[in-house]
Every structure is written in C-alpha cells, then in structure tokens.
Protein backbone atom coordinates (compact mmCIF):
# COMPACT_ATOMS: atom_id res chain seq x y z
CA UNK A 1 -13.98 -6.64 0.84
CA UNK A 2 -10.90 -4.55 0.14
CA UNK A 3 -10.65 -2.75 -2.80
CA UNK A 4 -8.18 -4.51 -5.54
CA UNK A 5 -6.65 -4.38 -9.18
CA UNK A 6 -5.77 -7.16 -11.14
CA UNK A 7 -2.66 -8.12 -13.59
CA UNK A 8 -4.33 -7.98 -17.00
CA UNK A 9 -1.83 -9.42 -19.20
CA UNK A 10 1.40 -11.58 -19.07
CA UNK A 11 2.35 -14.81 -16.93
CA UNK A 12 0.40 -13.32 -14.00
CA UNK A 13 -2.85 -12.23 -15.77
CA UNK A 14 -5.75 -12.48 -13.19
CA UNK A 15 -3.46 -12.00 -9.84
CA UNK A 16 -4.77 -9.23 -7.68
CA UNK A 17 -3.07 -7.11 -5.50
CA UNK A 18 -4.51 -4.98 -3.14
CA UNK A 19 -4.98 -1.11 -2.97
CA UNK A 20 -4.08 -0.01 -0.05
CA UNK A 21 -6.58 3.15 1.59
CA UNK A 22 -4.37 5.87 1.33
CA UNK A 23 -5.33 9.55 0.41
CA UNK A 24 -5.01 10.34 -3.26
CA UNK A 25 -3.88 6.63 -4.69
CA UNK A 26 -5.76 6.18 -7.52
CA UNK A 27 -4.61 3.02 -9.38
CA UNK A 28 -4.47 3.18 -13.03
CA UNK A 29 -7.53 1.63 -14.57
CA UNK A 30 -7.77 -1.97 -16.32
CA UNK A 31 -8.82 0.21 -19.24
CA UNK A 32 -6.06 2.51 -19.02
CA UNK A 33 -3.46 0.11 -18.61
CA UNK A 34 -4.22 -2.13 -21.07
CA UNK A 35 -4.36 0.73 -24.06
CA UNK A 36 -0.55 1.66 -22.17
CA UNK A 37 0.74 -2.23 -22.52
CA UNK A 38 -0.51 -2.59 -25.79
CA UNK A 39 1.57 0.27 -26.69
CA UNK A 40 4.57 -1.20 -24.70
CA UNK A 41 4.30 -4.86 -25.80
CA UNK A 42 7.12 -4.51 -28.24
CA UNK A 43 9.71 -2.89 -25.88
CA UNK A 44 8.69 -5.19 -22.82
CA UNK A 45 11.02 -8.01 -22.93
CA UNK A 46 14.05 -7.52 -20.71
CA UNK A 47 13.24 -4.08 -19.82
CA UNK A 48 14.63 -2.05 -17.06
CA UNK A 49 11.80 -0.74 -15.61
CA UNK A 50 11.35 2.49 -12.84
CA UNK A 51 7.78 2.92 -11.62
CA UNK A 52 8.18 6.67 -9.99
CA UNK A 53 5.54 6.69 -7.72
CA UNK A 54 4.20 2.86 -7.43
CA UNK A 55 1.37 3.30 -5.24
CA UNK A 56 0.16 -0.42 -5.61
CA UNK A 57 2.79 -1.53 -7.93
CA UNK A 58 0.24 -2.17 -10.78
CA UNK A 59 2.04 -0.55 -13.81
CA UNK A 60 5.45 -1.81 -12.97
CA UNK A 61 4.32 -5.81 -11.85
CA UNK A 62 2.08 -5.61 -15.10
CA UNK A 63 5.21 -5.07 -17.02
CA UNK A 64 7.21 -7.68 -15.41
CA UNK A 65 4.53 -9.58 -16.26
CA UNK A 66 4.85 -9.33 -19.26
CA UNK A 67 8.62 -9.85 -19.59
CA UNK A 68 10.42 -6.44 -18.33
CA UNK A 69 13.59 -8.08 -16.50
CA UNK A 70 13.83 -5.71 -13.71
CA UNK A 71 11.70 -3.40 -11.58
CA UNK A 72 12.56 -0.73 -9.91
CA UNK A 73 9.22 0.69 -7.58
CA UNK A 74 9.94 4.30 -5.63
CA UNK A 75 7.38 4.71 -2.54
CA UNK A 76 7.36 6.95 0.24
CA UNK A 77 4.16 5.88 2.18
CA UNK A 78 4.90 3.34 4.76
CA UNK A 79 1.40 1.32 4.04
CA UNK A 80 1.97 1.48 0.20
CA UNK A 81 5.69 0.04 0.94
CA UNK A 82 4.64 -2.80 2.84
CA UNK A 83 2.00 -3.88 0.64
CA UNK A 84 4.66 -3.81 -2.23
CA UNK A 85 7.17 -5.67 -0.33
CA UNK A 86 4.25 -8.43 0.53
CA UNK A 87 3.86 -8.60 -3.65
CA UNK A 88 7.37 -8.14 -4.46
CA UNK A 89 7.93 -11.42 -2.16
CA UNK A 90 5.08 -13.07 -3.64
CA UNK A 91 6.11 -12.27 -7.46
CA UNK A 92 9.05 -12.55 -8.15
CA UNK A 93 11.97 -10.80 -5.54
CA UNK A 94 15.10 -10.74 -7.21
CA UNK A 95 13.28 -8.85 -10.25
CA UNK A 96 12.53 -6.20 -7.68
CA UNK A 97 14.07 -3.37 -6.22
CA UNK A 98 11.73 -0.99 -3.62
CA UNK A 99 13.43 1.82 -2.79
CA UNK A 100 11.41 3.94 0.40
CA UNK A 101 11.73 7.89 0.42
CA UNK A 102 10.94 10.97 -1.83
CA UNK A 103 11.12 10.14 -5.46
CA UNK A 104 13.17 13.36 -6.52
CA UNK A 105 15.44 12.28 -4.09
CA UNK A 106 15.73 8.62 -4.42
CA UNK A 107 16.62 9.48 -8.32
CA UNK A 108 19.77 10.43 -7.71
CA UNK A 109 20.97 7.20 -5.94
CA UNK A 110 19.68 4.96 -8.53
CA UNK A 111 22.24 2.56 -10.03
CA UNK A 112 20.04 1.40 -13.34
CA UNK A 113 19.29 3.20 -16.58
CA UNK A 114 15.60 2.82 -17.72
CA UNK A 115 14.14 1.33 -20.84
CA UNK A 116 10.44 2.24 -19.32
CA UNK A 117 9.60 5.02 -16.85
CA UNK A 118 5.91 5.45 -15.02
CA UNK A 119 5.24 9.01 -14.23
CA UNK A 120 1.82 9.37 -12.49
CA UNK A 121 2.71 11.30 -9.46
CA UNK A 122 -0.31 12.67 -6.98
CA UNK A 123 -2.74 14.99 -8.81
CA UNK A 124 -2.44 17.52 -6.07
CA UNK A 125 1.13 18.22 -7.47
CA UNK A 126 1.06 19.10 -10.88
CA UNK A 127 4.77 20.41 -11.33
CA UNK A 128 6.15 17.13 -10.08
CA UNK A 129 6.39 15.06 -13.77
CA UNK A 130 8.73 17.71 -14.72
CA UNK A 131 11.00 17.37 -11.59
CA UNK A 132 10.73 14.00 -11.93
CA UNK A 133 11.90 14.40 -15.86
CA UNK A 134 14.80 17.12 -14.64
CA UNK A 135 16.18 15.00 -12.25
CA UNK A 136 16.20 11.68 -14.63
CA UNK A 137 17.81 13.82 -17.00
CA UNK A 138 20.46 15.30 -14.82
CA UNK A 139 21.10 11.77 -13.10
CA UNK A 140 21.99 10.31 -16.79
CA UNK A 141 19.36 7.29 -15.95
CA UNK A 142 17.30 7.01 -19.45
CA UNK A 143 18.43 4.84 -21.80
CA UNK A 144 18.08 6.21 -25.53
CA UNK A 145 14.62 5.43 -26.72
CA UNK A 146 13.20 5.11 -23.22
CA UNK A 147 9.77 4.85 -23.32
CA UNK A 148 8.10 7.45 -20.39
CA UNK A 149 4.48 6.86 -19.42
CA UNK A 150 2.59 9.92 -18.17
CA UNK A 151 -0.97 10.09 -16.42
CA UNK A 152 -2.39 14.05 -15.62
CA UNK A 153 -6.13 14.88 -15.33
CA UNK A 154 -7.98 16.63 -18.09
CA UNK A 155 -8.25 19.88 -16.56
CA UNK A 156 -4.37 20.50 -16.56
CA UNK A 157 -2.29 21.60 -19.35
CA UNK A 158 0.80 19.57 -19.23
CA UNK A 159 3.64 20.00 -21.91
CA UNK A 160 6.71 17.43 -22.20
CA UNK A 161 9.28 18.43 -19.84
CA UNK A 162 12.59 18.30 -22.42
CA UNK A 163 13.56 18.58 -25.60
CA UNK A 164 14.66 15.39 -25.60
CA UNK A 165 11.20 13.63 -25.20
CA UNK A 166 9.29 13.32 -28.13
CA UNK A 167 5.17 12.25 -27.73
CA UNK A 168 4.59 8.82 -29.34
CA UNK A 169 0.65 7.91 -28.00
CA UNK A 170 -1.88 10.22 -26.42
CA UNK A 171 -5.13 9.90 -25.51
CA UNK A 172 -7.58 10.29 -23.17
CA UNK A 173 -10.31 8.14 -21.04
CA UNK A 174 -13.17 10.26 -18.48
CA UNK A 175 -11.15 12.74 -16.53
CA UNK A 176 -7.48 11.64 -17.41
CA UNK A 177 -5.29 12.12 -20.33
CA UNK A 178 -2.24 9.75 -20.40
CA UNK A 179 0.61 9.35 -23.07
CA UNK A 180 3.72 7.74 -24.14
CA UNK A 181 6.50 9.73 -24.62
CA UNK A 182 10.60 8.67 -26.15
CA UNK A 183 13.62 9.84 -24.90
CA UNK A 184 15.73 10.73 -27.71
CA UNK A 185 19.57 11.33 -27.65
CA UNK A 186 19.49 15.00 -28.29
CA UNK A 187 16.69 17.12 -28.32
C-alpha cells in the first residue's frame, strides 16, 4: 500500500492523503503537527494561509481544516502538484490556490498577505528559510502578527531570519527541531 498521512484535527480529521515517492519529502509527523496546531488553534479561523513548500499539502489542508479561510500551497515537483490538485479538488477548491514553480520566485507574484506561513523547505538546503523570510519580507506579504512555522533538523544551527520575527514555541521531537515564530511590525 502507498504510504499516507492523515488530517488529525478539524472537519476532515481521519482523511488521508497520499505521499507521493519523491526524493527528500518527508511529511511532517502526526506528532509534530499536532503540538504545531495546538499552538495555532487560536489564530486558525479565517486565516490566510501560505504553505512554502507543500509537498503533500498536510500542514496547509490541516489548517483549513480547522477553519483557515484560504490556502495558498507553492510546489515545484510535477508529481507533488498533481497529487495536490487531486486533494485540492476533493477538499474544498475555491479555498485553494496551487501555484507550480520555485518558491523564491513564486513569492513575488503572490496577491495575499499571510496570517500563517509553513517554512519546511528540503533539508539538503539549509539557507533556503531565510530566502524564503527575505523575500516575504521584501514582497510586503505578512500580515502583522503572522504566525511562521519552521521545521530544520537537529544538527543545524538555524537563527530567525529578521528582526522582525520574534520565537513564540520551540521544541524538538527525534532528529527535528521545529518552532513558531511572530512577525512583528518593526523589529
């Protein structure tokens, strides 16, 4: 059987969608995510939400889930896209925006500001959650108070990217380390 996660929480708790075998996707664990939505319940409902490298669309169809008004997933692989269009269809469509390409890139044509940002980019690329921070910045696409989820493995030092982001939750499960940080309006 292929290899799936499941919707923990919300009004699709126990729907699974299905990880698609692609090199380096590693979905964020039930574990994980439920520690990261416990710490987002309260900032959830009606939440513009950008999921920066969506992989299986987990993080961002767990917070629709559980109320966020509007996703926006960026994916560059082509089997990763067309499993998230299948779920987009199957969940809920006009909540959903999949935009195909390089994230840096795709920031800068994005026509939303953000209430909740996913930053778990490829392991293999360390420097990218700070390009991805630099061009949110520059692009004026947080809203004050965004909340910014970050995932990095334990053996990497990783420092918030701006001034402006201030670290709310941290913590750590096995080999990965993964926090909530705010954007602030001045840092």
């Amino acid at each position: 059987m292929k290899s799936q996660v499941r919707i923990i929480g919300g009004k699709w708790r126990g729907s699974k969608i299905p990880v698609v075998d692609i090199d380096g996707l590693r979905p964020t664990p039930d574990r994980i995510r439920e520690t990261l939505f416990n710490w987002l319940a309260p900032h959830c409902r009606g939440a513009t939400v950008l999921d920066c490298f969506a992989g299986t669309g987990v993080l961002g169809f767990e917070a629709l889930s559980r109320g966020a008004g509007r996703l926006v997933a960026l994916e560059r692989d082509p089997a990763a896209l067309a499993s998230l269009r299948r779920q987009a269809v199957r969940f809920d469509p006009d909540a959903i925006e999949i935009i195909a390409g390089d994230t840096l890139e795709s920031i800068a044509r994005l026509q939303h500001r953000f209430d909740q940002v996913f930053v778990d980019p490829p392991y293999a690329i360390p420097g990218l959650r700070h390009q991805v921070i630099e061009r949110l910045e520059a692009s004026a696409c947080l809203q004050p108070g965004a909340r910014i989820y970050f995932e990095w493995p334990n053996a990497e030092d990783f420092e918030l990217p701006s001034p402006r982001l201030e670290w709310l939750q941290l913590k750590s499960a096995g080999q990965v380390n993964y926090a909530i940080a705010e954007w602030q309006l001045s840092g």
